[in-house]
Structure formats: C-alpha cells, structure tokens
C-alpha atoms as a PDB file:
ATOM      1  CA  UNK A   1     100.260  15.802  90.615  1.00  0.00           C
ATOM      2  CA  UNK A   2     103.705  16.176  88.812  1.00  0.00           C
ATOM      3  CA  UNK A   3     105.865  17.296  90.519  1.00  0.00           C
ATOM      4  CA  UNK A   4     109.413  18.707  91.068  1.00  0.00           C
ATOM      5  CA  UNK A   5     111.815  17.515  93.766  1.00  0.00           C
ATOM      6  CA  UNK A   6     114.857  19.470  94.594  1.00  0.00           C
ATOM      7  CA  UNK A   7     117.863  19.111  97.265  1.00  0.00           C
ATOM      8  CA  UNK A   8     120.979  20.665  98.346  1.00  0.00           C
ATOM      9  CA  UNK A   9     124.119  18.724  97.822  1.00  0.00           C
ATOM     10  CA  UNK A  10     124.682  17.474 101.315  1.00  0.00           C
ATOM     11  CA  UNK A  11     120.761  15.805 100.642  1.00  0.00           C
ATOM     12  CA  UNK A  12     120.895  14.447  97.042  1.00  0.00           C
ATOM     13  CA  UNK A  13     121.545  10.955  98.728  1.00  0.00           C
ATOM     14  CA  UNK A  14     118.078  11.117  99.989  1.00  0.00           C
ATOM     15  CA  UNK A  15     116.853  12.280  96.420  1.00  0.00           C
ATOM     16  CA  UNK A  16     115.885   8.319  95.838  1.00  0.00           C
ATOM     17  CA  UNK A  17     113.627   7.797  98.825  1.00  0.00           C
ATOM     18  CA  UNK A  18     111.486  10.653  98.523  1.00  0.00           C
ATOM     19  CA  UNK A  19     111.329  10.270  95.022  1.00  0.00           C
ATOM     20  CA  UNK A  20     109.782   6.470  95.671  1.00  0.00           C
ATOM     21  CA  UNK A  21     107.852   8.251  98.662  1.00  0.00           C
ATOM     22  CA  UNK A  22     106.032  10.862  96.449  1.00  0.00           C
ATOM     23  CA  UNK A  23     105.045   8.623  94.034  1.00  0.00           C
ATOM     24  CA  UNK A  24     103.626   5.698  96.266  1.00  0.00           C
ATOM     25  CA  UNK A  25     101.289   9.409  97.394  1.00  0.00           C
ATOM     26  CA  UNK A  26     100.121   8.921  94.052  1.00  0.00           C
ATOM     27  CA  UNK A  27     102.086  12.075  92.180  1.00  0.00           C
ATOM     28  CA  UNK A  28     104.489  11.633  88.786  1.00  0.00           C
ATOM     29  CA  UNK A  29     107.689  12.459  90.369  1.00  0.00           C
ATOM     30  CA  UNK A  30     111.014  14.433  88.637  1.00  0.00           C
ATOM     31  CA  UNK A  31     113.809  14.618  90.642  1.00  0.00           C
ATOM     32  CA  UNK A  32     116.453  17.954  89.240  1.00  0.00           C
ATOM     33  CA  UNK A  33     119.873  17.050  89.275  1.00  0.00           C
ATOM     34  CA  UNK A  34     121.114  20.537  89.014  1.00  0.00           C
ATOM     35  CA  UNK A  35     123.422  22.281  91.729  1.00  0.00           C
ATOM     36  CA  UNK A  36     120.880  24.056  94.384  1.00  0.00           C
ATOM     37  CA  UNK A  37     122.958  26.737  95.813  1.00  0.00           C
ATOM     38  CA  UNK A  38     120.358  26.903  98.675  1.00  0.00           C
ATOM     39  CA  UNK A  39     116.284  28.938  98.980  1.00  0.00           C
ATOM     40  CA  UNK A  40     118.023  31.370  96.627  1.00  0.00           C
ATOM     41  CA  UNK A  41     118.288  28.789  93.706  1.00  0.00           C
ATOM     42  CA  UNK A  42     114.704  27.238  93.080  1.00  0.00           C
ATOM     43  CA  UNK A  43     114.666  25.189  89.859  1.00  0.00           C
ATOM     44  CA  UNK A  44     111.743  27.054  88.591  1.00  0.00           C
ATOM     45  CA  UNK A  45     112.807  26.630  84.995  1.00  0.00           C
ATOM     46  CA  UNK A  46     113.245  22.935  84.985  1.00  0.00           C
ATOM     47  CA  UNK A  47     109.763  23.159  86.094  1.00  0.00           C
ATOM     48  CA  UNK A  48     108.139  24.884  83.623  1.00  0.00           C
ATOM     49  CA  UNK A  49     110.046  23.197  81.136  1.00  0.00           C
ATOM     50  CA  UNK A  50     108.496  19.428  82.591  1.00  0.00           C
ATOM     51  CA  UNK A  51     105.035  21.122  82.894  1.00  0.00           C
ATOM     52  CA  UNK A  52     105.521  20.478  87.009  1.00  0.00           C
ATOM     53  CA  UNK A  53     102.895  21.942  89.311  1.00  0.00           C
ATOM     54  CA  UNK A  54     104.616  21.942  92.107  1.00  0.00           C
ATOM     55  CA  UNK A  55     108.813  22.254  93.157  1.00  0.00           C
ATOM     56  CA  UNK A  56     109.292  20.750  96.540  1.00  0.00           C
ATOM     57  CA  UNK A  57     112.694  22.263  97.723  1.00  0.00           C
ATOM     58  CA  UNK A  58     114.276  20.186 100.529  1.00  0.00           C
ATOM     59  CA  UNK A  59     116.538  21.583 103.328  1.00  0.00           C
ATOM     60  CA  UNK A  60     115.559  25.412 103.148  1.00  0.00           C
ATOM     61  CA  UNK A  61     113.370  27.417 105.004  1.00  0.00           C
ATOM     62  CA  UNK A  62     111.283  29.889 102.657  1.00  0.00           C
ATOM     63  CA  UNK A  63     113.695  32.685 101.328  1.00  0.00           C
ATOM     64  CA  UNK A  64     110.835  34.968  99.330  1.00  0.00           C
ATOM     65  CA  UNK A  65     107.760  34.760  97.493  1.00  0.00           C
ATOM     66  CA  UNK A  66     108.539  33.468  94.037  1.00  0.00           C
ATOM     67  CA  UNK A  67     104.988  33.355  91.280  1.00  0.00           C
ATOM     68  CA  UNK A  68     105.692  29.610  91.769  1.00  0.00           C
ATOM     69  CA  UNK A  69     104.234  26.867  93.641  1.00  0.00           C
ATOM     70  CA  UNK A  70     107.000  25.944  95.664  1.00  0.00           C
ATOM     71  CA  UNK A  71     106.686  23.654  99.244  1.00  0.00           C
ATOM     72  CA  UNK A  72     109.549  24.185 101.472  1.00  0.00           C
ATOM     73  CA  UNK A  73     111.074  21.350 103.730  1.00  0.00           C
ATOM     74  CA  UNK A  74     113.144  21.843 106.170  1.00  0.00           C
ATOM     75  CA  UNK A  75     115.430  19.208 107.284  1.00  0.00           C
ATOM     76  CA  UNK A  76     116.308  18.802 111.200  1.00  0.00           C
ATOM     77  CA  UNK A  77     119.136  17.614 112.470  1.00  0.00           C
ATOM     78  CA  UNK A  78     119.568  16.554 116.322  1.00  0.00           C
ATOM     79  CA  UNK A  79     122.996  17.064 116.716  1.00  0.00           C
ATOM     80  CA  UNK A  80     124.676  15.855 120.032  1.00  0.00           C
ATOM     81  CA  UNK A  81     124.910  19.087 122.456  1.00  0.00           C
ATOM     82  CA  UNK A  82     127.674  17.350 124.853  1.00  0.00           C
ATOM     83  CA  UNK A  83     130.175  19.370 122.959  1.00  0.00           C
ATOM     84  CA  UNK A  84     128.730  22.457 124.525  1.00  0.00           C
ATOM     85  CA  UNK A  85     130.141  21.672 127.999  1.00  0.00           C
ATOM     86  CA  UNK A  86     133.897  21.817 126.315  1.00  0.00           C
ATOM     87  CA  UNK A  87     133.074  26.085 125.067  1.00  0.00           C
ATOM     88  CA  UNK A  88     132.269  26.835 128.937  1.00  0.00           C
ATOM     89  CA  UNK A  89     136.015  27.614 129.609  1.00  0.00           C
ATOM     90  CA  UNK A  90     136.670  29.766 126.452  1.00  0.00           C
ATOM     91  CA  UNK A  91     133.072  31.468 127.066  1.00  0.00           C
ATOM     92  CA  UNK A  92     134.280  32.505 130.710  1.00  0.00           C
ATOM     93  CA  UNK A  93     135.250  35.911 130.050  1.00  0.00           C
ATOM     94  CA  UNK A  94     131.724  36.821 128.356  1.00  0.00           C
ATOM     95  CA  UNK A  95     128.528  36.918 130.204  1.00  0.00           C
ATOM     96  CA  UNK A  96     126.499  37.967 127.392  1.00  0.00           C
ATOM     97  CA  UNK A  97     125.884  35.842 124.437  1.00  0.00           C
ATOM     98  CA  UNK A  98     124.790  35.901 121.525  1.00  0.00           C
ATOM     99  CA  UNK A  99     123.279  32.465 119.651  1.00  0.00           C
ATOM    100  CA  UNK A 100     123.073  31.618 116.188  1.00  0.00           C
ATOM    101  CA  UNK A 101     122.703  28.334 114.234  1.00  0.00           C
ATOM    102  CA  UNK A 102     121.611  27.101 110.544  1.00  0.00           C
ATOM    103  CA  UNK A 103     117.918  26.000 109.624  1.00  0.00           C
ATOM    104  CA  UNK A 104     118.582  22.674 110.263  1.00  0.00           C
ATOM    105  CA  UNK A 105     119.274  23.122 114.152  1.00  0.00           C
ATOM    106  CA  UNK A 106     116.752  26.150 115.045  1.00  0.00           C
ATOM    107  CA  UNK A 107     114.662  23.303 116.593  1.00  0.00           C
ATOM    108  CA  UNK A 108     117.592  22.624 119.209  1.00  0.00           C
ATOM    109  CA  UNK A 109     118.217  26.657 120.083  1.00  0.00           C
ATOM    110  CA  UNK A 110     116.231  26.661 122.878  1.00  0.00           C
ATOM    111  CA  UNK A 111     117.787  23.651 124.327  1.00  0.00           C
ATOM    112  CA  UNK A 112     121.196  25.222 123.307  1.00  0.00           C
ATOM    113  CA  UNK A 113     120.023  28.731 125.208  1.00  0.00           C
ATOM    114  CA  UNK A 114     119.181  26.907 128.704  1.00  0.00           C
ATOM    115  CA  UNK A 115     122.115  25.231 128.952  1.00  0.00           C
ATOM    116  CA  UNK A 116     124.655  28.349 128.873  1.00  0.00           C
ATOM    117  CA  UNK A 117     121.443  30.027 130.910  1.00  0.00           C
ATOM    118  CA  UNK A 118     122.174  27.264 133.489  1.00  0.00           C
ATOM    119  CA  UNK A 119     125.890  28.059 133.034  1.00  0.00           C
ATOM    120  CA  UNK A 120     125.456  31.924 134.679  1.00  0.00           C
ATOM    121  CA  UNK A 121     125.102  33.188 130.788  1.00  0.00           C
ATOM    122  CA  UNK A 122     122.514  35.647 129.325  1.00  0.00           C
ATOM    123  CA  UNK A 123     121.517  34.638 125.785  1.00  0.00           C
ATOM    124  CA  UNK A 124     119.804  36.585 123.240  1.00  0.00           C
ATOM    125  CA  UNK A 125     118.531  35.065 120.007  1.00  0.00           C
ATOM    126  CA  UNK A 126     118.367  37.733 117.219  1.00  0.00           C
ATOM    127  CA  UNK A 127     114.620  38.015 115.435  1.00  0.00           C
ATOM    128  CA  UNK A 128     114.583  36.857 112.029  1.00  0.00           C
ATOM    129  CA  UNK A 129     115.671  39.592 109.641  1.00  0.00           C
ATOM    130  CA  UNK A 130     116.330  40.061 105.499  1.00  0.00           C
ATOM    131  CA  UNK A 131     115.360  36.831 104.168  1.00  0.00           C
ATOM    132  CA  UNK A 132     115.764  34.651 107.143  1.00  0.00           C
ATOM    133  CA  UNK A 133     112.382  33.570 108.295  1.00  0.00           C
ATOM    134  CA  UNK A 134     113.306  32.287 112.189  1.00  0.00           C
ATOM    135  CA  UNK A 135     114.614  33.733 115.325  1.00  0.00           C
ATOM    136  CA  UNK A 136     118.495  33.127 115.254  1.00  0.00           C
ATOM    137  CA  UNK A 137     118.907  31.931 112.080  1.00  0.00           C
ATOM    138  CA  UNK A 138     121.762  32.627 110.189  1.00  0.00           C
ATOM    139  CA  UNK A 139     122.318  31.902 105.860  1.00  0.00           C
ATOM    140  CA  UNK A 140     124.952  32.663 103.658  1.00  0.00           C
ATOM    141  CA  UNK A 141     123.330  36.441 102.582  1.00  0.00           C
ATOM    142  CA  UNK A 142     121.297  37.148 105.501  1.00  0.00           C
ATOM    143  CA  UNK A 143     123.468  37.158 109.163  1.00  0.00           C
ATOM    144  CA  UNK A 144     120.951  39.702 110.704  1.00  0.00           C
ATOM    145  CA  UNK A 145     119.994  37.751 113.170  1.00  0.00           C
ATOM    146  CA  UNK A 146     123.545  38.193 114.429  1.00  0.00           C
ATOM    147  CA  UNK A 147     124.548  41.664 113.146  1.00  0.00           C
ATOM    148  CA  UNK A 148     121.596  43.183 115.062  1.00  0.00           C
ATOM    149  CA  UNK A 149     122.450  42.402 118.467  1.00  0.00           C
ATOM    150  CA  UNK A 150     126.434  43.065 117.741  1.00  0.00           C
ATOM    151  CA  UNK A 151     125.898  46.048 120.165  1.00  0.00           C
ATOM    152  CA  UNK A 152     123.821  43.803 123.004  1.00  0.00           C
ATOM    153  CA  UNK A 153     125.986  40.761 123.178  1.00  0.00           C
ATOM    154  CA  UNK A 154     129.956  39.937 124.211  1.00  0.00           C
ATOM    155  CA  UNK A 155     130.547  37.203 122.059  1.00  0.00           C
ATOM    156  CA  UNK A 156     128.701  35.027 119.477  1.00  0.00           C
ATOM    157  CA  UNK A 157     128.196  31.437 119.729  1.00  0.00           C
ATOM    158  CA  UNK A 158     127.494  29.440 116.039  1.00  0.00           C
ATOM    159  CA  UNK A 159     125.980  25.770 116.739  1.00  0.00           C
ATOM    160  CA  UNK A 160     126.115  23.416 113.682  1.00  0.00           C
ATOM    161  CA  UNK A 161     128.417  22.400 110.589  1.00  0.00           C
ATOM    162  CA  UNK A 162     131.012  23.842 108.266  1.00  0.00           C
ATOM    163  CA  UNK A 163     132.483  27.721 108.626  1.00  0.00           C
ATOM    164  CA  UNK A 164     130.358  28.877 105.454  1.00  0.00           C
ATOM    165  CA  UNK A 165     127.610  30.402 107.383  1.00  0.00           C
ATOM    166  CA  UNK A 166     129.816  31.813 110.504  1.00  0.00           C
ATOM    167  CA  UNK A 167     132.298  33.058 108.503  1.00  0.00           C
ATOM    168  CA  UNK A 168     129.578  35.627 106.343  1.00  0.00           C
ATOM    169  CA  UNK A 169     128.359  36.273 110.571  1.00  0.00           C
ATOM    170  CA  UNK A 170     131.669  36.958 111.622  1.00  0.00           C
ATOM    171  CA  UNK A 171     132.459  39.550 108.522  1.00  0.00           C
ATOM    172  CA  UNK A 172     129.172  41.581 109.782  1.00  0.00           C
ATOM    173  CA  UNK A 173     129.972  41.989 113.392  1.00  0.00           C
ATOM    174  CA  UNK A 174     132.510  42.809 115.672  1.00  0.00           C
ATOM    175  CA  UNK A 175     132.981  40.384 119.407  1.00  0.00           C
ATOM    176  CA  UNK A 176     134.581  37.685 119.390  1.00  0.00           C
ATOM    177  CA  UNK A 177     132.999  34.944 117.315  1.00  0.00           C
ATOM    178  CA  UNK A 178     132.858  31.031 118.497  1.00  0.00           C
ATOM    179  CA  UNK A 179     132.019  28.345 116.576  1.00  0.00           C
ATOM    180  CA  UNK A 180     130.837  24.917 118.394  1.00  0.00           C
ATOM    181  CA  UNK A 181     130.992  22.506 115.229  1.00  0.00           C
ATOM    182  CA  UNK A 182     129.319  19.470 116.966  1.00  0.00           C
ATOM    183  CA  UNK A 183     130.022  16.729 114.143  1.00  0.00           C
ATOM    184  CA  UNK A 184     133.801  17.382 113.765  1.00  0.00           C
ATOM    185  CA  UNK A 185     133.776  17.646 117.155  1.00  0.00           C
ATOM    186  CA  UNK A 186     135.281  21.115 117.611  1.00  0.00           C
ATOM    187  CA  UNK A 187     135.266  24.261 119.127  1.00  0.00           C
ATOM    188  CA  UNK A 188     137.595  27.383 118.221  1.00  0.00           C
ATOM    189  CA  UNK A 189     137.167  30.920 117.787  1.00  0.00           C
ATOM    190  CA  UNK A 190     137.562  32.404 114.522  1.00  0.00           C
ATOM    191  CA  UNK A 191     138.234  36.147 114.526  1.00  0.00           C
ATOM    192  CA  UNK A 192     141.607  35.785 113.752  1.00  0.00           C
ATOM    193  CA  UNK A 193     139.319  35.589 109.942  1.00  0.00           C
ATOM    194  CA  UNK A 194     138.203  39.355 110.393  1.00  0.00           C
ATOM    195  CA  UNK A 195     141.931  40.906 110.024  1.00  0.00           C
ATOM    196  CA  UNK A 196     142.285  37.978 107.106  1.00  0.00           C
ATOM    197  CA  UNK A 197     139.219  39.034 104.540  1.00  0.00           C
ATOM    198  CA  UNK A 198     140.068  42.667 105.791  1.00  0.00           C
ATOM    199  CA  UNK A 199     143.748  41.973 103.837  1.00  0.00           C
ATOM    200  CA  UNK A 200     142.437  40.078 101.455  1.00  0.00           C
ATOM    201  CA  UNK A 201     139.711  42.912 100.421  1.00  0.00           C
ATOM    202  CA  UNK A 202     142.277  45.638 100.272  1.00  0.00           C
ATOM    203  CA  UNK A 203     144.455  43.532  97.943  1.00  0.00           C
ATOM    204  CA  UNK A 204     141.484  43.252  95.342  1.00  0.00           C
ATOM    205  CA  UNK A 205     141.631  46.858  95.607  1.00  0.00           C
ATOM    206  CA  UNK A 206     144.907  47.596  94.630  1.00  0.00           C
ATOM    207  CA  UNK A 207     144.552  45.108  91.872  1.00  0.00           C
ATOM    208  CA  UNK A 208     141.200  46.458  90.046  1.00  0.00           C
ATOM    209  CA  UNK A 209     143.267  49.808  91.203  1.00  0.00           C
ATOM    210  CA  UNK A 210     144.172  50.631  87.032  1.00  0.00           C
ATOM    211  CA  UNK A 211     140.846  48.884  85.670  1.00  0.00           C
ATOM    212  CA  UNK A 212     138.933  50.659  83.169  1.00  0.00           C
ATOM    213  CA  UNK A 213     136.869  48.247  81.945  1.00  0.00           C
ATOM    214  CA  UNK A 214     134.407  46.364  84.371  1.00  0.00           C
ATOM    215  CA  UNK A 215     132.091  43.594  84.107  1.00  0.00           C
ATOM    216  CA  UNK A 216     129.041  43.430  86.745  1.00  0.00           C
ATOM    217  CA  UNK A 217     128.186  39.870  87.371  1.00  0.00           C
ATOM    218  CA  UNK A 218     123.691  39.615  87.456  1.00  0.00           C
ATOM    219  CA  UNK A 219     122.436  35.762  87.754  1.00  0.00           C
ATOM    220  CA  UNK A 220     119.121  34.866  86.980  1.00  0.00           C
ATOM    221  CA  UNK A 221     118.154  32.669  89.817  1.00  0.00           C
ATOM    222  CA  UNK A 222     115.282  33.817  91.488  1.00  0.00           C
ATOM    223  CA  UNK A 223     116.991  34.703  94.749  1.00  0.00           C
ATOM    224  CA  UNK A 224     119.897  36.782  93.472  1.00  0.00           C
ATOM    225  CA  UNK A 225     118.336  38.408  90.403  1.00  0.00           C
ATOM    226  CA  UNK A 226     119.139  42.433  91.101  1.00  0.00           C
ATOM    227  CA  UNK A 227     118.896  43.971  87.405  1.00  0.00           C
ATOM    228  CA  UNK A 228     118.150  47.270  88.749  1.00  0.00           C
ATOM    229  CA  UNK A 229     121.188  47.409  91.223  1.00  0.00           C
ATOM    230  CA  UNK A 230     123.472  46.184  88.474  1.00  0.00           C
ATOM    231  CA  UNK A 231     122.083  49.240  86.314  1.00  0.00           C
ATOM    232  CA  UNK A 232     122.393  51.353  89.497  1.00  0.00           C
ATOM    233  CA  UNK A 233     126.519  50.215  89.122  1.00  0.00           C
ATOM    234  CA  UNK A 234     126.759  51.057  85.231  1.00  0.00           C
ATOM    235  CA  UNK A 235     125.589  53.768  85.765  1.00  0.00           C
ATOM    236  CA  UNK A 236     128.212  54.925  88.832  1.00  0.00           C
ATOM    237  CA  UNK A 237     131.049  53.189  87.128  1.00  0.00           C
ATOM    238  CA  UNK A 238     130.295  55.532  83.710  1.00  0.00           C
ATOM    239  CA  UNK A 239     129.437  58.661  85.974  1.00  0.00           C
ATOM    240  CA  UNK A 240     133.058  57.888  87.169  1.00  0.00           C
ATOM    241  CA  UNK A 241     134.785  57.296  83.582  1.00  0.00           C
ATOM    242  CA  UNK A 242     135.191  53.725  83.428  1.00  0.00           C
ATOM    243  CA  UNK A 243     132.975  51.477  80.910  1.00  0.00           C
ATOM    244  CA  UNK A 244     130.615  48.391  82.501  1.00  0.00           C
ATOM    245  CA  UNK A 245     129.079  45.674  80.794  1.00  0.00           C
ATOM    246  CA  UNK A 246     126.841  43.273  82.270  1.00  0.00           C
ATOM    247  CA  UNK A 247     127.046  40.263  82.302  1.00  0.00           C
ATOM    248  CA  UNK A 248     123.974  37.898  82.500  1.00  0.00           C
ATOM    249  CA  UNK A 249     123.863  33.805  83.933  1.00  0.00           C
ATOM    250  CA  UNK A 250     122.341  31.640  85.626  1.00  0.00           C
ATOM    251  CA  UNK A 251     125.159  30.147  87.909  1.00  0.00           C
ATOM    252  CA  UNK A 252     128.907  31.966  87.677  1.00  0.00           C
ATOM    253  CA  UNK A 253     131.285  30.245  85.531  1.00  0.00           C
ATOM    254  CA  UNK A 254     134.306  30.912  86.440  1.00  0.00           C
ATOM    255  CA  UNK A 255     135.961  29.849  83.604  1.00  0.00           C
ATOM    256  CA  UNK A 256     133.951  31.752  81.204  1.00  0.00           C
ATOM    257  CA  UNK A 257     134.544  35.106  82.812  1.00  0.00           C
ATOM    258  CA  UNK A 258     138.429  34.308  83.028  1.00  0.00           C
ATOM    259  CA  UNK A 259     137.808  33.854  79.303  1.00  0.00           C
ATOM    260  CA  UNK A 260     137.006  37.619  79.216  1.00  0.00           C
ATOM    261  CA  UNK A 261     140.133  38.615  78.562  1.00  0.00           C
ATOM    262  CA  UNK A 262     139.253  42.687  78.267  1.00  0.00           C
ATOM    263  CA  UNK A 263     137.800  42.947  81.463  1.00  0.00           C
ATOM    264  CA  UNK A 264     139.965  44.380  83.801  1.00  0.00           C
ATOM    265  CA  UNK A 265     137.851  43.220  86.781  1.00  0.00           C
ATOM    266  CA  UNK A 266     134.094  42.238  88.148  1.00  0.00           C
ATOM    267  CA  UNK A 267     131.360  43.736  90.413  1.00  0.00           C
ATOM    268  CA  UNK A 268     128.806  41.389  92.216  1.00  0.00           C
ATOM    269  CA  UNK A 269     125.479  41.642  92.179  1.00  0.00           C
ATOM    270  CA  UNK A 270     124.353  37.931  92.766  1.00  0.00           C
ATOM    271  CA  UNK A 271     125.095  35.872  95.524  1.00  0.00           C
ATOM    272  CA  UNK A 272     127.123  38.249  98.180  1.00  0.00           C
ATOM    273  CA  UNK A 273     129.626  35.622  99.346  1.00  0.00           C
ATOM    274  CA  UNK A 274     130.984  35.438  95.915  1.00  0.00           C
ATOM    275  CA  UNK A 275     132.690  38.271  96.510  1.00  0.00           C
ATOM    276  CA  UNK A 276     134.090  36.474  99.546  1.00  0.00           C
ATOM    277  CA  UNK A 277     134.735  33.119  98.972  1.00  0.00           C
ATOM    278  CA  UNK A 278     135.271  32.569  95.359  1.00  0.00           C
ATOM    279  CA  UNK A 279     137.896  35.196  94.507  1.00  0.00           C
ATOM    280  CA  UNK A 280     140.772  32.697  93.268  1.00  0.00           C
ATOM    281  CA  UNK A 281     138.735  31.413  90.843  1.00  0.00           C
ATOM    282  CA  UNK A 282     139.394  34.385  88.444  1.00  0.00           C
ATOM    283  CA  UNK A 283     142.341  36.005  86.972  1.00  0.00           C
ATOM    284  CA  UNK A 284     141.040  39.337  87.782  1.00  0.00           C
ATOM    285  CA  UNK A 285     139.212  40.665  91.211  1.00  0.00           C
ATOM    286  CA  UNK A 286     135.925  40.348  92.050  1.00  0.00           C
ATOM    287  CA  UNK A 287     134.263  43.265  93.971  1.00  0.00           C
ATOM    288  CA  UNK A 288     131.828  43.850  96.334  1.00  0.00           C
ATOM    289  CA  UNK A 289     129.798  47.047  95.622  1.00  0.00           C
ATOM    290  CA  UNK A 290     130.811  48.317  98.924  1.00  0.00           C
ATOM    291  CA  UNK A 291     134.230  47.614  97.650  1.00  0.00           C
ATOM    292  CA  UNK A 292     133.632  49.363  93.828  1.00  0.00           C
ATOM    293  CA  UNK A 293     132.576  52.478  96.311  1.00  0.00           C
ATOM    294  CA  UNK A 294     135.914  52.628  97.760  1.00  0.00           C
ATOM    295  CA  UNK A 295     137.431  52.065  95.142  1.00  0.00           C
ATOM    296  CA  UNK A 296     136.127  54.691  92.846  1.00  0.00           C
ATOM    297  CA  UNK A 297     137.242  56.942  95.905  1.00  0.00           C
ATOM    298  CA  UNK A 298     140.572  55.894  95.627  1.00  0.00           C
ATOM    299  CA  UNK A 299     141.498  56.765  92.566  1.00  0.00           C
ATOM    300  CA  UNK A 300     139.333  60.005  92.744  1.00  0.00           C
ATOM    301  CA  UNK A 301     141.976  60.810  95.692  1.00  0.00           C
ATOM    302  CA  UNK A 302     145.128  59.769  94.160  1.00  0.00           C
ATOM    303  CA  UNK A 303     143.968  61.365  90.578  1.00  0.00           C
ATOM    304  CA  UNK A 304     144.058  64.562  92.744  1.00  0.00           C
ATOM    305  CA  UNK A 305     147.428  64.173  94.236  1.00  0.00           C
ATOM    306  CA  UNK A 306     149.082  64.355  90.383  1.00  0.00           C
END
C-alpha cells in the first residue's frame, strides 16, 4: 500500500523509524514534511497529489470524519507522577477537582485521579465534548472537557507539557487553574493569565475601534475550514456598514496579511487560538468573532452619543 506518514513537530524525529518500519510491512512509504498544526491539519492534499491510499497521522486522537482514509496514532507518554505530591499544599484549600490532560497522558488519568482521591480530594473527569474524543481531554479548540464541569469543581488540575493547551482551558472557565508540568518539573497556578488576555482583548478593541475595512481569515485545512461562518461575518460586518473581504489559505501567513496594507484589521474563522496567541504577528488586530460582536456594539453605542 502507499502510503502517507504524518507527525507533529515535537515527533518528526521519529519520522525515520516508522518510515523504515512501514516499509519492512511491505507498503511504499512517503513521509510529509509539512507543518501539522495537530488532527485539525491532515495532509490530505499531499496525498492525493502522491496517489497515497492511506495518511497515517501520528500523535492525534481522531478530530472528525474527513472522505479520507486516515489511521490515527496516538502517542503515550508515561510521564513521572512524583511531581504530584509537590501540588498537595497549593491544592489544600480545594476539595473538589477538576482533571484534565493532553492525548498523550489520558492513559495515566486514572492513576493521576486515585492519587489526589487518596489525598481526601474528589475528582471529576469531564466527558469528551466538541471534537475531543476521550474523557478529560483537553486540545487547543476544544477545552469542554474542562468548561463543562466549571460549575462542579473548585479548581482545575492540567497534567502534561507546555501552557498551550491550559492556557485555551483557563480562558473558558473560571476557578483557579493549576498546571503540574511534570518534565520541567513545575507546578504554578496560572490565573493571574485570565485578567492578562482579558487586557489584551480589550486593547484589540480599541485598535480595530476606527476600522472600516476588514479581512476574515478562512483556511482550508480540513479541521478549520468554516466558509459558511466567514459568510455569516460578511454579511454582519456589511449589515453594520463596514466592507469584508475574505481571505482564503491554507496555513496563516503572517507576513502576507501584514502586506495588506488596506485592511484595517482581521476576523478569525480558522484555528480559534489565533486569535489568542498569534496577535503580534500583525500590524493590525486580529479578532475573535465574539470580539467583532462587541465591537460592532461599541461603536453602535458611541455613534449614538454624537
């Protein structure tokens, strides 16, 4: 079988041994070298164009049904739970808890949940909701498994690496928010991030606050491709006097849409953390539809002040 194999960036190293793996199986083996921006981002196009049966995505859990043969590989990691005796003391005001991880530590959840069990804590695991496919798993665009049981816990606890995932957590919920980062060794809370992206929302607001002319970001890739919503936004943007254009890609450049020098500023309809996290990357702001909405009501108030 030919065949497609495709990782994340923190598993491209292993690219070369499951290349040699697949084809001692017998199969004629690609490997894409593209960025993978996670499930979201499946190289379907690189497969067609190769004549591949078959994309085997490594890392991911299944994020939707694409009209694709895809396989889906999760990849595991054991990390060392020793750390979790250091969070007892800042845990000690909460009794209720709420636990959430990345795919590749789901399989040590349980494991995490007896221990703070053992501790005198309750622990909920929030189903899988949105595009997450396991019980208190977390991604980038899908932190349902956390914002559901906002109301039913006192605090979060986030088990694995980096702040990318607990930060889009934290942004959907409201108790304080802990993350145990077992490889750097390191435990903090992170709320003081709520009041920060709050600020930091409010100031793309008062600069798109005199734009007229917006461009609404769509990206092809079959996890993030939302034509209809970004014709839902022209249409709301031109109901409320401005002009939108959209604007069509596979991944953002950044560079290209600072190129755009008539655009006063964007709307996001891809990925949902762009809207977050990559907002210094272009001259002008970069809005959330949640943030066009308020924003379209903020000049609609101060309009009727003059």
């Amino acid at each position: 079988m030919r065949i497609l194999l495709q990782f994340p960036e923190g598993l491209k190293q292993k690219a070369l041994e499951y290349a040699k793996k697949y084809e001692q199986e017998g199969n004629e083996v690609f490997v894409s070298s593209s960025p993978s921006f996670g499930a979201c981002d499946l190289a379907i196009d690189e497969a067609k164009a190769i004549g591949a049966e078959k994309i085997v995505h490594f890392g991911h859990a299944e994020f939707k049904r694409v009209d694709f043969n895809v396989e889906y590989v999760p990849y595991y990691i054991d990390a060392p739970l020793e750390i979790l005796n250091n969070s007892l003391e800042l845990l000690k005001p909460y009794s209720k808890i709420g636990l959430v991880t990345t795919i590749q530590h789901v399989n040590q959840l349980d494991k995490i949940k007896e221990f703070y069990e053992q501790s005198g804590k309750a622990v909920i695991i929030g189903k899988p909701y949105g595009f997450a496919k396991v019980r208190g798993q977390i991604l980038g665009c899908d932190v349902g498994s956390a914002a559901t049981i906002d109301k039913q816990v006192d605090a979060f606890v986030y088990f694995g690496g980096g702040m990318f995932h607990p930060l889009g957590a934290l942004l959907a919920t409201t108790k304080p928010f802990l993350v145990v980062e077992p490889f750097a060794n390191s435990i903090e809370f992170i709320d003081k991030y709520r009041d920060i992206y709050r600020k930091k929302s409010n100031g793309k607001l008062l600069a798109a606050l005199n734009a007229k002319n917006f461009g609404i970001l769509v990206s092809t890739k079959n996890g993030q491709y939302n034509m209809s919503f970004a014709k839902i936004i022209k249409s709301k943007l031109e109901g409320s006097g401005f002009y939108g254009i959209i604007l069509v890609s596979n991944t953002i450049d950044f560079e290209a849409l600072n190129n755009m020098l008539e655009i006063d500023a964007f709307v996001n309809t891809a990925c949902p953390r762009i809207a977050i996290d990559d907002q210094g990357r272009t001259r002008k702001p970069i809005l959330s539809a949640d943030e066009l909405i308020r924003l379209i009501e903020m000049k609609k108030e101060l309009s009727g002040r003059e």
